[in-house]
PDB file of N, CA and C in Angstrom:
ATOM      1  N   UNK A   1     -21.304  -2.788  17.478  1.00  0.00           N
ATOM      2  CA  UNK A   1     -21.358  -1.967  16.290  1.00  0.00           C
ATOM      3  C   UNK A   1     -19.963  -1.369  16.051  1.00  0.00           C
ATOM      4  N   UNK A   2     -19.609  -1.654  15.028  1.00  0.00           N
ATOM      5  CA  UNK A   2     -17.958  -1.181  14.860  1.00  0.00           C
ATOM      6  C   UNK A   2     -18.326   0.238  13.619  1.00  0.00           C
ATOM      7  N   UNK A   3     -17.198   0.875  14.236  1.00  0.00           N
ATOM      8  CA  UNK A   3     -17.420   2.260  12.932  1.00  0.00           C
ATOM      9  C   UNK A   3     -16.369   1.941  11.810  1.00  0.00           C
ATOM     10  N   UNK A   4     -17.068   2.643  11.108  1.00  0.00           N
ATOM     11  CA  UNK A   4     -15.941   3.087   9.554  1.00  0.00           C
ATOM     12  C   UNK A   4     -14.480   4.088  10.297  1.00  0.00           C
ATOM     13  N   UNK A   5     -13.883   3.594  10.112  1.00  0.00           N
ATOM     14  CA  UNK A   5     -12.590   4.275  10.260  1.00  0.00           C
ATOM     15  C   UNK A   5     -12.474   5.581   9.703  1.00  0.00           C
ATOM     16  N   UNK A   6     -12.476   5.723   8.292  1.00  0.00           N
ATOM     17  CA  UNK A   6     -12.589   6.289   7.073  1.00  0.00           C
ATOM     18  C   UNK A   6     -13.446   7.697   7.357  1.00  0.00           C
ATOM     19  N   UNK A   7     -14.611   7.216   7.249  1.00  0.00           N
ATOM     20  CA  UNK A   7     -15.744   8.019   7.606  1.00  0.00           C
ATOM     21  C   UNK A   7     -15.717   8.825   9.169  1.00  0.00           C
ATOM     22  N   UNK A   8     -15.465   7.998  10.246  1.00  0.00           N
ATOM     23  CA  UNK A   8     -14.793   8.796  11.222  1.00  0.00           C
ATOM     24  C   UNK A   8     -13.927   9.239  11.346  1.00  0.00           C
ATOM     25  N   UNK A   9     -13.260   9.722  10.903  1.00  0.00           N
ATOM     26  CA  UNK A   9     -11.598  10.348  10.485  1.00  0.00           C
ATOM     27  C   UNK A   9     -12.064  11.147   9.700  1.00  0.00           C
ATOM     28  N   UNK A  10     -12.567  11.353   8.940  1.00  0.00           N
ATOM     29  CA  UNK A  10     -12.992  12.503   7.880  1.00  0.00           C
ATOM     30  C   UNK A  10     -13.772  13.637   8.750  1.00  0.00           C
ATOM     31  N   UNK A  11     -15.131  13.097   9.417  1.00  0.00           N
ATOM     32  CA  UNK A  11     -15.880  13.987  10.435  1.00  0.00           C
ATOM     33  C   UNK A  11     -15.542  14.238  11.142  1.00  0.00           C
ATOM     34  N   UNK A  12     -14.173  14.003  12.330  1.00  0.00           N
ATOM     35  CA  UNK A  12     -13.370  14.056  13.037  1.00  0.00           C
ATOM     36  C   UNK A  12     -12.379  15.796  12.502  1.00  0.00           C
ATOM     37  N   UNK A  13     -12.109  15.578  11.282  1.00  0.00           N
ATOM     38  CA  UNK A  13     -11.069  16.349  11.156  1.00  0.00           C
ATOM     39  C   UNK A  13     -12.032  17.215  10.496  1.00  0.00           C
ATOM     40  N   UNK A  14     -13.342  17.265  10.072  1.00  0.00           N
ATOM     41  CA  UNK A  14     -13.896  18.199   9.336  1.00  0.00           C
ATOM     42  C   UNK A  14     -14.472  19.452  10.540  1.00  0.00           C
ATOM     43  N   UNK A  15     -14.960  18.775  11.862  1.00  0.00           N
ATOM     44  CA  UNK A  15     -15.346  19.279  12.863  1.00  0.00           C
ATOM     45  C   UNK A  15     -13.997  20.196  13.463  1.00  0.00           C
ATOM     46  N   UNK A  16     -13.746  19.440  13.375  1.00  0.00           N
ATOM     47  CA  UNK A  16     -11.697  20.365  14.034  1.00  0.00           C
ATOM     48  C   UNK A  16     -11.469  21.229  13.085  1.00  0.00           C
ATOM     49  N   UNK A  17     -11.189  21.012  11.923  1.00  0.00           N
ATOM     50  CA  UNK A  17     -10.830  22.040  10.952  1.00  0.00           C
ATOM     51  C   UNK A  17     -11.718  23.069  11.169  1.00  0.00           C
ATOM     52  N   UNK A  18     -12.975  23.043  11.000  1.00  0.00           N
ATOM     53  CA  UNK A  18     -13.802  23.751  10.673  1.00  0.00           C
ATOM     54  C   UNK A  18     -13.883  25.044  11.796  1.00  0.00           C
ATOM     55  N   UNK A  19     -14.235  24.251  13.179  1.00  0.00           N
ATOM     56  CA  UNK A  19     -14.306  24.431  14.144  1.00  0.00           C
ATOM     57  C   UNK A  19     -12.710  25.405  14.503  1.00  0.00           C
ATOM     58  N   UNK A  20     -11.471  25.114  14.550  1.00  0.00           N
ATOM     59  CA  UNK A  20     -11.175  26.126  14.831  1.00  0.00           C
ATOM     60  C   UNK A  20     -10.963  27.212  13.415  1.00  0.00           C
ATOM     61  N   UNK A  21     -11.117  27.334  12.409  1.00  0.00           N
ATOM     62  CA  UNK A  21     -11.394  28.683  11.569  1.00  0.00           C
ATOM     63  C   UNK A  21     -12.479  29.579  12.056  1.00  0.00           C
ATOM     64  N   UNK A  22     -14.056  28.384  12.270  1.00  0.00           N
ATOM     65  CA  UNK A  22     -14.724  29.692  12.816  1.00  0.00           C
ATOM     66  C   UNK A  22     -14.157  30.314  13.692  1.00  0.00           C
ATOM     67  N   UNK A  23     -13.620  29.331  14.932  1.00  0.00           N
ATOM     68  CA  UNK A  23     -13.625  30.508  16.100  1.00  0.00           C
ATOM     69  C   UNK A  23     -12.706  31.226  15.855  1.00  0.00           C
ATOM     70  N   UNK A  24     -11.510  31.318  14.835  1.00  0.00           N
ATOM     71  CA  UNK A  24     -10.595  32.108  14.959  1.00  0.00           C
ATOM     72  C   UNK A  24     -10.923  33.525  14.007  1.00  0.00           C
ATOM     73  N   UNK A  25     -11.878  33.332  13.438  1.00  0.00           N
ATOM     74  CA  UNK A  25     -12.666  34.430  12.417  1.00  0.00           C
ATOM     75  C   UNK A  25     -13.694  35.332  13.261  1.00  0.00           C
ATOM     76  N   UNK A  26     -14.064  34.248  14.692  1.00  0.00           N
ATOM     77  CA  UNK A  26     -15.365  34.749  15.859  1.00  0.00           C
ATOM     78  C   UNK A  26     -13.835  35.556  16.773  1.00  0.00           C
ATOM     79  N   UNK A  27     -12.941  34.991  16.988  1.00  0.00           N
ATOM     80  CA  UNK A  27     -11.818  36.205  17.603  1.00  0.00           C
ATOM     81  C   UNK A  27     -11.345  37.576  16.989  1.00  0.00           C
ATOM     82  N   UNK A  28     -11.618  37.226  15.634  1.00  0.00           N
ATOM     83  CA  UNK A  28     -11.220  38.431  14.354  1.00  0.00           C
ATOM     84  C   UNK A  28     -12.403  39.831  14.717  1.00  0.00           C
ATOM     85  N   UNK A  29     -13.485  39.061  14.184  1.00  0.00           N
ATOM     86  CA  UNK A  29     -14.584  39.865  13.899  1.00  0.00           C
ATOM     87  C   UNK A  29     -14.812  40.523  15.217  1.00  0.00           C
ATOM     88  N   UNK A  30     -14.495  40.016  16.434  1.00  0.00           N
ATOM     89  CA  UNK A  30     -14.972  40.299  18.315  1.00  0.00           C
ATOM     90  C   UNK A  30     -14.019  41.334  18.419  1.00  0.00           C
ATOM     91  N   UNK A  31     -12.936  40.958  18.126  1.00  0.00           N
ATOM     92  CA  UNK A  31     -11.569  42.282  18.391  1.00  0.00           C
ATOM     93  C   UNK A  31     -10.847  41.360  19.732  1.00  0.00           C
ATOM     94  N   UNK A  32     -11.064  39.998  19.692  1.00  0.00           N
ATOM     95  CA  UNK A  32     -10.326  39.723  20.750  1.00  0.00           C
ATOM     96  C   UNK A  32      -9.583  39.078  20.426  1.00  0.00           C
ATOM     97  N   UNK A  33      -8.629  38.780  19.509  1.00  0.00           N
ATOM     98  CA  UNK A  33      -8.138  38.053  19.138  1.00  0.00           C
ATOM     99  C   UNK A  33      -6.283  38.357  19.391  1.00  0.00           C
ATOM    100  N   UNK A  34      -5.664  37.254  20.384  1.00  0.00           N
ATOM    101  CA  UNK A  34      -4.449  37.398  21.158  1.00  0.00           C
ATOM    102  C   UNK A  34      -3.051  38.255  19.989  1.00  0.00           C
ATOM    103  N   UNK A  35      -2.896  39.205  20.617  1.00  0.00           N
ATOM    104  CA  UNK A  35      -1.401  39.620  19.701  1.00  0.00           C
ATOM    105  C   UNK A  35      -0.188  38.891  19.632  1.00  0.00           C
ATOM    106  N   UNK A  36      -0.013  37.943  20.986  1.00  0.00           N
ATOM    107  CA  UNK A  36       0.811  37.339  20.989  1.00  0.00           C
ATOM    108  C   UNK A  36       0.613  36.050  21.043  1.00  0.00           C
ATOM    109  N   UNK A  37       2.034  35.167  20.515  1.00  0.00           N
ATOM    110  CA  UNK A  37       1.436  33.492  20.410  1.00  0.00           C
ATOM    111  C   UNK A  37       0.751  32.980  21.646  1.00  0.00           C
ATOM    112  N   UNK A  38      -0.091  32.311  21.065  1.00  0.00           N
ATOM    113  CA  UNK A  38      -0.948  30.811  21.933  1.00  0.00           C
ATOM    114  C   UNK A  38      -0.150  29.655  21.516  1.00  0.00           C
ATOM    115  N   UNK A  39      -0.958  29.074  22.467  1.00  0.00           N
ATOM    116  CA  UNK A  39      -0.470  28.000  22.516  1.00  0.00           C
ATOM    117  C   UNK A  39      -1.229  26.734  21.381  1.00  0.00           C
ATOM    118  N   UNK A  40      -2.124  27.528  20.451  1.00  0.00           N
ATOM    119  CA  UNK A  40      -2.149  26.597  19.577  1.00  0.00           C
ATOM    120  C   UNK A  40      -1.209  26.610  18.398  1.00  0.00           C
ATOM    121  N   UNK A  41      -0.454  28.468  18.000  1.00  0.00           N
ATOM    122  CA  UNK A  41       0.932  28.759  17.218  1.00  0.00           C
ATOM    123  C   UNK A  41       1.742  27.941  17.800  1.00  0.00           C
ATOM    124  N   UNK A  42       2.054  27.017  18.574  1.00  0.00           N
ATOM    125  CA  UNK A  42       2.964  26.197  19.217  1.00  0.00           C
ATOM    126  C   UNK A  42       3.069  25.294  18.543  1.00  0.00           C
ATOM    127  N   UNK A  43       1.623  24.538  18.552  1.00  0.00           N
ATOM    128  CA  UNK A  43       1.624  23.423  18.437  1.00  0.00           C
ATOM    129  C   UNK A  43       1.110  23.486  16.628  1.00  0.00           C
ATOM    130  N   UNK A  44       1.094  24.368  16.114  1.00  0.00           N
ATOM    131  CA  UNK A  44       0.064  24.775  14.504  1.00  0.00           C
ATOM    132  C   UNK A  44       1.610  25.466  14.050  1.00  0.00           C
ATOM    133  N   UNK A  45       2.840  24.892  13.179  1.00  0.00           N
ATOM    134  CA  UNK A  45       3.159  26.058  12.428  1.00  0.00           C
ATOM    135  C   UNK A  45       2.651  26.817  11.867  1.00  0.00           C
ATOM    136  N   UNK A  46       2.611  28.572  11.946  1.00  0.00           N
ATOM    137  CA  UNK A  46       2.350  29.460  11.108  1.00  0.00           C
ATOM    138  C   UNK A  46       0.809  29.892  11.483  1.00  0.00           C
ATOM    139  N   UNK A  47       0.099  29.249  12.489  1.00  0.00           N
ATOM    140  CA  UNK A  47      -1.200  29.595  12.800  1.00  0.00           C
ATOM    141  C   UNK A  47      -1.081  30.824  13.494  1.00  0.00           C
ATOM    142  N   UNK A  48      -1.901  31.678  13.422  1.00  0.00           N
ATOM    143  CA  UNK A  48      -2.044  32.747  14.020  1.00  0.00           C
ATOM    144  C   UNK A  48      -3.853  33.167  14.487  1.00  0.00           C
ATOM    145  N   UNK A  49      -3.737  34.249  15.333  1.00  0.00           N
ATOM    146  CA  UNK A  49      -5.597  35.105  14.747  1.00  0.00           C
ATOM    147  C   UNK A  49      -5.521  35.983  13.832  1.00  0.00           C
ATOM    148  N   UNK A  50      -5.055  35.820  12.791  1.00  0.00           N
ATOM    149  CA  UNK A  50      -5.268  36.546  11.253  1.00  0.00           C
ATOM    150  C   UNK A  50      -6.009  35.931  10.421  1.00  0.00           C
ATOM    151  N   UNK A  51      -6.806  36.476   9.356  1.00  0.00           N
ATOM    152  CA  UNK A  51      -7.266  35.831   8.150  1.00  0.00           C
ATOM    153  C   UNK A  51      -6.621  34.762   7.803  1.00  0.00           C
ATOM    154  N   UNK A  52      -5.087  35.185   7.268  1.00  0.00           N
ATOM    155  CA  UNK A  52      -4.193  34.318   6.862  1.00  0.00           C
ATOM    156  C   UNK A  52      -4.067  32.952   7.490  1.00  0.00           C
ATOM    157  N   UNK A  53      -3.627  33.190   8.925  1.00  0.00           N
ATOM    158  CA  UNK A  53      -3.306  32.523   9.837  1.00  0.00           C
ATOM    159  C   UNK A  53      -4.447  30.974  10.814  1.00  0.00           C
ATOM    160  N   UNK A  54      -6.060  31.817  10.021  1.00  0.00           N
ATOM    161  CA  UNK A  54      -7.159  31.031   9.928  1.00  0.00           C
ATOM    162  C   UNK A  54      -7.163  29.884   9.195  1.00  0.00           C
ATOM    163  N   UNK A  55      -6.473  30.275   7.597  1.00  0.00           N
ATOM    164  CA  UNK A  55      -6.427  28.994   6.607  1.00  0.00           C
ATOM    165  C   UNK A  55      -5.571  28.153   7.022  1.00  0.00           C
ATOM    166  N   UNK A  56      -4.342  28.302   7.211  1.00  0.00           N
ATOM    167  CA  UNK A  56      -3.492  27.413   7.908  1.00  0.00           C
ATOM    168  C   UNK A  56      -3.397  26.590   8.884  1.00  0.00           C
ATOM    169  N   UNK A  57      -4.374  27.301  10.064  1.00  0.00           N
ATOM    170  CA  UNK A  57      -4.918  26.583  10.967  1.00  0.00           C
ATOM    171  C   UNK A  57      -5.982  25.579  10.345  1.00  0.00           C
ATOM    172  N   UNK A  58      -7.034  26.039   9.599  1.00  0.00           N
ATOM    173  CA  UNK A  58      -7.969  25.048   8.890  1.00  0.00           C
ATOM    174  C   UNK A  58      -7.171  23.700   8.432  1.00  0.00           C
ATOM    175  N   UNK A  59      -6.013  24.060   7.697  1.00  0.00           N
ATOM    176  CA  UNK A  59      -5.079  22.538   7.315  1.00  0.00           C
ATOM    177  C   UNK A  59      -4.589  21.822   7.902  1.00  0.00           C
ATOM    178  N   UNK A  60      -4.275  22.509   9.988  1.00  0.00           N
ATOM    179  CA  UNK A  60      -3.147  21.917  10.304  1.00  0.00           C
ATOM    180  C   UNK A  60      -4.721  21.071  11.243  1.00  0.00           C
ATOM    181  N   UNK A  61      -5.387  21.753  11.589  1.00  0.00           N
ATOM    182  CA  UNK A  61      -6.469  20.857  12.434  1.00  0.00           C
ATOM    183  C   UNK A  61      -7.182  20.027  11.558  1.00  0.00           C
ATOM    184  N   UNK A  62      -7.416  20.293  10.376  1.00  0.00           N
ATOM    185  CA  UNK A  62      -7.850  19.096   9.465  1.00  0.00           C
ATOM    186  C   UNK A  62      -7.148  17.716   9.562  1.00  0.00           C
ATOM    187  N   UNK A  63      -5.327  17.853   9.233  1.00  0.00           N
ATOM    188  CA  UNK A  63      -4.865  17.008   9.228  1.00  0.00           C
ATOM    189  C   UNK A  63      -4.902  16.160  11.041  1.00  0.00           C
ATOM    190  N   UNK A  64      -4.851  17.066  11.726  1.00  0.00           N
ATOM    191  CA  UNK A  64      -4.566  16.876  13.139  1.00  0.00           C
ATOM    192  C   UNK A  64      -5.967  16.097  13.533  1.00  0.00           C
ATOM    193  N   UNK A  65      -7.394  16.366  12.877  1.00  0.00           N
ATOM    194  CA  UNK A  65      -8.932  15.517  13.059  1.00  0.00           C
ATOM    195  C   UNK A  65      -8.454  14.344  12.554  1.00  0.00           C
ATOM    196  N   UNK A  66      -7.907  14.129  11.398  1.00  0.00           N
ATOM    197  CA  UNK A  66      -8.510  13.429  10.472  1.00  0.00           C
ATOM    198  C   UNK A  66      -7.767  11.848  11.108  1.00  0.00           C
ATOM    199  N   UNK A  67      -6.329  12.309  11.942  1.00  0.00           N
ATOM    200  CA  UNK A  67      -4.854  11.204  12.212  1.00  0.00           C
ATOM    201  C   UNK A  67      -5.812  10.947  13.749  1.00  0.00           C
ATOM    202  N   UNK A  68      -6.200  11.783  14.796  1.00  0.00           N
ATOM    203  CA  UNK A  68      -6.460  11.487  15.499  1.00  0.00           C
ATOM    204  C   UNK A  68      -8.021  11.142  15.658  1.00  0.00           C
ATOM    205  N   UNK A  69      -9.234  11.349  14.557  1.00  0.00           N
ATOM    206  CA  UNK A  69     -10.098  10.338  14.374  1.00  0.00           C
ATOM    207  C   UNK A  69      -9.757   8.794  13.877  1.00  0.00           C
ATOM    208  N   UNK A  70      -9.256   8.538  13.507  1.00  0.00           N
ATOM    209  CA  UNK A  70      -8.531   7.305  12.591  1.00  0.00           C
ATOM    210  C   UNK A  70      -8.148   6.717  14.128  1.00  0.00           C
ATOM    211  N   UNK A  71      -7.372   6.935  14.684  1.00  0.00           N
ATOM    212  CA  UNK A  71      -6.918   6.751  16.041  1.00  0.00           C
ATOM    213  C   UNK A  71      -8.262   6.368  17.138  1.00  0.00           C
ATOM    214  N   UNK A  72      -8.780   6.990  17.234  1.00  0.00           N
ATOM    215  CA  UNK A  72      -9.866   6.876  17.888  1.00  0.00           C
ATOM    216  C   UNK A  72     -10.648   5.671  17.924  1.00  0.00           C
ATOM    217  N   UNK A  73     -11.094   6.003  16.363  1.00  0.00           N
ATOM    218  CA  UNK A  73     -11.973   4.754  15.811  1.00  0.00           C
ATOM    219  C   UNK A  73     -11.602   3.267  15.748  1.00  0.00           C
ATOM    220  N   UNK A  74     -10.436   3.073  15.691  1.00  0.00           N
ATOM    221  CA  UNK A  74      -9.321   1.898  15.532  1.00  0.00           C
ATOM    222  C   UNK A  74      -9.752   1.620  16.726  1.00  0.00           C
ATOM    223  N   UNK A  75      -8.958   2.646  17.827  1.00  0.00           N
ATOM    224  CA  UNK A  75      -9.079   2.139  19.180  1.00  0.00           C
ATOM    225  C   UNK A  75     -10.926   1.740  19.544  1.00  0.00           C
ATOM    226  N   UNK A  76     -11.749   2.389  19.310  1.00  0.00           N
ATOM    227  CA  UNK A  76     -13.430   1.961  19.737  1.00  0.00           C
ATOM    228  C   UNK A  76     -13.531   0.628  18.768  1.00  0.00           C
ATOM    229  N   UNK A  77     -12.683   0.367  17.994  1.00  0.00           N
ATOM    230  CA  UNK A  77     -13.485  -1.076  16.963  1.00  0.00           C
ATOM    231  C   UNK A  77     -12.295  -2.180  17.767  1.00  0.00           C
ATOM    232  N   UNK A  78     -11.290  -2.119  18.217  1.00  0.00           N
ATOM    233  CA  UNK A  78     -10.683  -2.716  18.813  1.00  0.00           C
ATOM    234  C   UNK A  78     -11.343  -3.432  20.483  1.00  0.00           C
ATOM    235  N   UNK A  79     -12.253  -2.683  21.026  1.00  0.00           N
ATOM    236  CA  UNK A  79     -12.008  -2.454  22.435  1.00  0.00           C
ATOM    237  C   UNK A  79     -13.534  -3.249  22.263  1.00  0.00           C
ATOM    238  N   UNK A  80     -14.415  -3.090  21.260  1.00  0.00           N
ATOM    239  CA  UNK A  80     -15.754  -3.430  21.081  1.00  0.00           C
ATOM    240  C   UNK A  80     -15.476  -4.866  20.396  1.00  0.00           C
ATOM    241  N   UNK A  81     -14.233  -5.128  19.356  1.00  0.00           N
ATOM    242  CA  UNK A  81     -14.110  -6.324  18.960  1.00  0.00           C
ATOM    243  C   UNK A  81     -13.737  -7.533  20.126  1.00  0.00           C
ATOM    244  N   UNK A  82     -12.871  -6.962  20.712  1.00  0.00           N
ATOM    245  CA  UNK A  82     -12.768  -7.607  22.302  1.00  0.00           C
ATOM    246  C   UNK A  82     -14.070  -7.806  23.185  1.00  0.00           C
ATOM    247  N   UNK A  83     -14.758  -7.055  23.529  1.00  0.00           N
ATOM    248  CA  UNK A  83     -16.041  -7.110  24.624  1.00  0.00           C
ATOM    249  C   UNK A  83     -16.714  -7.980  23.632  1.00  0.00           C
ATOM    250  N   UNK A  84     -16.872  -8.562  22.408  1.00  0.00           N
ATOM    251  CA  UNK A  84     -17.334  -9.220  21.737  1.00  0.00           C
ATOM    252  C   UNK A  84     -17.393 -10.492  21.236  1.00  0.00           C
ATOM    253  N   UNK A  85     -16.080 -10.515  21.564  1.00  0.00           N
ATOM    254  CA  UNK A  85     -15.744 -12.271  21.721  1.00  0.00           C
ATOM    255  C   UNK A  85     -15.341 -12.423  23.184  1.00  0.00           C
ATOM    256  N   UNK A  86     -15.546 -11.552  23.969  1.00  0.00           N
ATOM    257  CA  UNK A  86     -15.336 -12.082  25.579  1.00  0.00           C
ATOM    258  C   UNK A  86     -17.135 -12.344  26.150  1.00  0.00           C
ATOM    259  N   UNK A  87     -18.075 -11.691  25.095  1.00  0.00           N
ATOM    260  CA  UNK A  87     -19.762 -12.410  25.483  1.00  0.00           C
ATOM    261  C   UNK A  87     -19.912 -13.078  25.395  1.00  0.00           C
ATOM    262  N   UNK A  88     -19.175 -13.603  23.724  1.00  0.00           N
ATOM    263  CA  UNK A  88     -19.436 -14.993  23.263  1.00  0.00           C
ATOM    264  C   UNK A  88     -19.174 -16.364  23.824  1.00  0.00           C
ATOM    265  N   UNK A  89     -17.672 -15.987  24.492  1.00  0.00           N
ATOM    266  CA  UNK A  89     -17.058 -16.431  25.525  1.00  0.00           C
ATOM    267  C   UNK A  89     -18.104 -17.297  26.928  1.00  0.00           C
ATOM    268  N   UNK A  90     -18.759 -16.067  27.509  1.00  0.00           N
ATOM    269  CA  UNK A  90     -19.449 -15.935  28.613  1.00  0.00           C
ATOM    270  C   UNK A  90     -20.950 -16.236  28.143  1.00  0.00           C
ATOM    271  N   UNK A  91     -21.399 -16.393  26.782  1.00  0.00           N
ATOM    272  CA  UNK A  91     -22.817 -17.088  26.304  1.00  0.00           C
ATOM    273  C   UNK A  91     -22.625 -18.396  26.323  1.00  0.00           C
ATOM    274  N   UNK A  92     -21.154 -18.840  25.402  1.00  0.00           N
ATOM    275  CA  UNK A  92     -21.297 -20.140  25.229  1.00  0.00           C
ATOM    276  C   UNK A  92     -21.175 -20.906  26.856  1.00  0.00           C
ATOM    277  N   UNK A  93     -20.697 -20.741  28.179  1.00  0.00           N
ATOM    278  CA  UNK A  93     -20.423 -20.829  29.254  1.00  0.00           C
ATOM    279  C   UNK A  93     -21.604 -20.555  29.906  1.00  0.00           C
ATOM    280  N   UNK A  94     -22.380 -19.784  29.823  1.00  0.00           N
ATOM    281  CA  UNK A  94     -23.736 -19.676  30.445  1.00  0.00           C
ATOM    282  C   UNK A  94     -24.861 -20.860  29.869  1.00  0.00           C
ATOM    283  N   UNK A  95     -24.413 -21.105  28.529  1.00  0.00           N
ATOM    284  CA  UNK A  95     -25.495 -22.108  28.078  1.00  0.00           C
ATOM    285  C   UNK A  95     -25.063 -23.556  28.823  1.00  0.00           C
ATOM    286  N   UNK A  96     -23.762 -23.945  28.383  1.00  0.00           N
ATOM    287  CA  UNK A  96     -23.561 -24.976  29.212  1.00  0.00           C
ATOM    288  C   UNK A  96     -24.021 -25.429  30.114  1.00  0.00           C
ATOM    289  N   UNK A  97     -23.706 -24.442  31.249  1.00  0.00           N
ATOM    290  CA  UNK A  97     -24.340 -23.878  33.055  1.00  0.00           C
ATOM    291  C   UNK A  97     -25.834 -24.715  32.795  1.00  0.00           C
ATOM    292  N   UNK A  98     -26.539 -24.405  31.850  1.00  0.00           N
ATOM    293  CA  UNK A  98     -27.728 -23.919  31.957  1.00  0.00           C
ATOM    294  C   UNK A  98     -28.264 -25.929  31.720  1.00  0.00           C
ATOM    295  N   UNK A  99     -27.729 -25.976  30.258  1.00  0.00           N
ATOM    296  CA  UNK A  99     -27.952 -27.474  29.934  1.00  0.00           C
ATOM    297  C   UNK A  99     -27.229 -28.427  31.068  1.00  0.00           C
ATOM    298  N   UNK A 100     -26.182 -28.371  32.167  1.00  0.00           N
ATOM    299  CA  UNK A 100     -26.043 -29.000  33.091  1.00  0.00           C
ATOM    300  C   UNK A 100     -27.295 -29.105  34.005  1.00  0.00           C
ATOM    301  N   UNK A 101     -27.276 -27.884  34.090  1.00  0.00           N
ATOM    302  CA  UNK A 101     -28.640 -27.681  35.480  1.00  0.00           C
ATOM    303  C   UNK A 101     -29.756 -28.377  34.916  1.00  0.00           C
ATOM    304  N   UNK A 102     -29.787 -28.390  33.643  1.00  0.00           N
ATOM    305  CA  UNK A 102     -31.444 -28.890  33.166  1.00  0.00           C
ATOM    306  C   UNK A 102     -31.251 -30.600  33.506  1.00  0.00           C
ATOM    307  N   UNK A 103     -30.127 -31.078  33.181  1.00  0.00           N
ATOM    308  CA  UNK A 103     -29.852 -32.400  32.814  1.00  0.00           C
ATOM    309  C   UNK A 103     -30.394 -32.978  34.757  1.00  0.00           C
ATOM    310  N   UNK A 104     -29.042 -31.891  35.643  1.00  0.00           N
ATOM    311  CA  UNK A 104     -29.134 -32.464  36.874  1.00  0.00           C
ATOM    312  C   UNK A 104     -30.771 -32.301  37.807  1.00  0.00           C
ATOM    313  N   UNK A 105     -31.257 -31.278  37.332  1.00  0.00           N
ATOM    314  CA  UNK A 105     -32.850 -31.703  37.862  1.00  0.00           C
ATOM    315  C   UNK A 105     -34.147 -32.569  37.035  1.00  0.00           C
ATOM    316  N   UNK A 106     -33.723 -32.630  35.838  1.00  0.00           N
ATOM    317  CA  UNK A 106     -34.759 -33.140  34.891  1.00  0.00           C
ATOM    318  C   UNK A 106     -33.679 -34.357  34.553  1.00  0.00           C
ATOM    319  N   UNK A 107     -32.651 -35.050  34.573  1.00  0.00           N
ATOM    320  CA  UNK A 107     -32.331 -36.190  33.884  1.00  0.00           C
ATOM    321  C   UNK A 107     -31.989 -35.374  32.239  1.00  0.00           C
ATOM    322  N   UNK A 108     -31.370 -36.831  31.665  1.00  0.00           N
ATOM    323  CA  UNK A 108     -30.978 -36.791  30.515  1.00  0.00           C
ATOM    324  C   UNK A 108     -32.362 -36.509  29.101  1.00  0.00           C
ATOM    325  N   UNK A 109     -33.594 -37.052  29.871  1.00  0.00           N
ATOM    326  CA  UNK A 109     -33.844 -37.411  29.074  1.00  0.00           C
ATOM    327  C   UNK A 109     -35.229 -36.553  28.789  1.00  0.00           C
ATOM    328  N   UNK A 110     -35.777 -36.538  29.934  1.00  0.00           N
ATOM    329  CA  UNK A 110     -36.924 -35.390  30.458  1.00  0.00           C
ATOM    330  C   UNK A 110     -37.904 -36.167  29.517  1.00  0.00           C
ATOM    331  N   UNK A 111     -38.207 -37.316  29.095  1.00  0.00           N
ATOM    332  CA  UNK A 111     -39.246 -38.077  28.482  1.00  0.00           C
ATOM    333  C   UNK A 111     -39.660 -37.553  27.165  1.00  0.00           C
ATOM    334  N   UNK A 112     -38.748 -37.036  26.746  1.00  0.00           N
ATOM    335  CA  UNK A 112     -38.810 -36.458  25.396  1.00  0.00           C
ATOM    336  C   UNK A 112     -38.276 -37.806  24.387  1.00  0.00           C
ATOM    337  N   UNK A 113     -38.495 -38.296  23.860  1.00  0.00           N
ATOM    338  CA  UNK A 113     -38.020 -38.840  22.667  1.00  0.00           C
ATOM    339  C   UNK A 113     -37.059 -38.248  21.491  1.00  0.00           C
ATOM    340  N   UNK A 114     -36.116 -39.280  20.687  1.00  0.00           N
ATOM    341  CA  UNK A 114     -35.382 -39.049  19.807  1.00  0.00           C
ATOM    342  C   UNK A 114     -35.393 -37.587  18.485  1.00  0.00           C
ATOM    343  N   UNK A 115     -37.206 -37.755  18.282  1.00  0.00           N
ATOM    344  CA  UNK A 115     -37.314 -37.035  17.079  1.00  0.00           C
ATOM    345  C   UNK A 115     -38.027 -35.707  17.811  1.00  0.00           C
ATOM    346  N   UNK A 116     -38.000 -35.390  19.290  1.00  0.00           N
ATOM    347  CA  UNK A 116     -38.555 -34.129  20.025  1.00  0.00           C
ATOM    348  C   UNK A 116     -39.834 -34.154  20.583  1.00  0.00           C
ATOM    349  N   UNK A 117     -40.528 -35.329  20.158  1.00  0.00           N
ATOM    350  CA  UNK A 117     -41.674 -35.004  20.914  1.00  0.00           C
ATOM    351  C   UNK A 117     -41.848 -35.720  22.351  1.00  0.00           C
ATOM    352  N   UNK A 118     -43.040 -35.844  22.548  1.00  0.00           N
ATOM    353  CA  UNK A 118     -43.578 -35.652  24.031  1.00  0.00           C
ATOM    354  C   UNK A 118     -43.354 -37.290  24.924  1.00  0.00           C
ATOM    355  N   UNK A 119     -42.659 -38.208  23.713  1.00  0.00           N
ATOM    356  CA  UNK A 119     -42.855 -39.392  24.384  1.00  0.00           C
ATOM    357  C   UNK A 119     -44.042 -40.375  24.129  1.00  0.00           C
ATOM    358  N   UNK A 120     -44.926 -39.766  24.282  1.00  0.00           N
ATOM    359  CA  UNK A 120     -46.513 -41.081  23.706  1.00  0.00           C
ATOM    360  C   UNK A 120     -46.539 -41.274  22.630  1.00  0.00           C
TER     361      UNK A 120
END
């Protein structure tokens, strides 16, 4: 089953975005919210635990879901497109196996006739 890229990249970054505004609004409203930079202002220009500093974060983790769902998904449709032609691989090779073995205990012919039936 391969995913939508698209569609995972969107829910990806909608969950992130989203996800850190609440909690940074759940640090607001608690009174715990750090005076000095974190380490997500590091990595977030201009993010902070302020109101302000909430929206900005909402844009920078949006964009930051949306590049590293896309990423993700590529990589799971890649890794599944592979395990997928390496079955096919290992079906068509098992059938073989299988029609040898039939041939070497039953013969070629197993008294079946041309058009499938039983021989009489």
């Amino acid at each position: 089953m391969r995913l939508n890229v698209r569609a995972f990249a969107f829910a990806c970054a909608v969950v992130w975005g989203l996800g850190l505004f609440l909690a940074t609004w759940w640090m607001i409203i608690a009174g715990t919210a750090p005076k000095s930079a974190t380490l997500l202002s590091r990595i977030y220009i201009g993010y902070s635990a302020t109101p302000a500093g909430s929206v900005v974060g909402l844009v920078w983790a949006f964009v930051d879901g949306l590049i590293g769902g896309a990423i993700l998904a590529w990589l799971y449709n890649a890794i599944v497109e592979r395990a997928a032609m390496k079955d096919e691989v290992y079906r068509k090779r098992f059938a073989e196996q299988l029609r040898r073995a039939h041939e070497s205990l039953y013969g070629a012919s197993q008294g079946h006739d041309e058009k499938g039936g039983d021989g009489s």
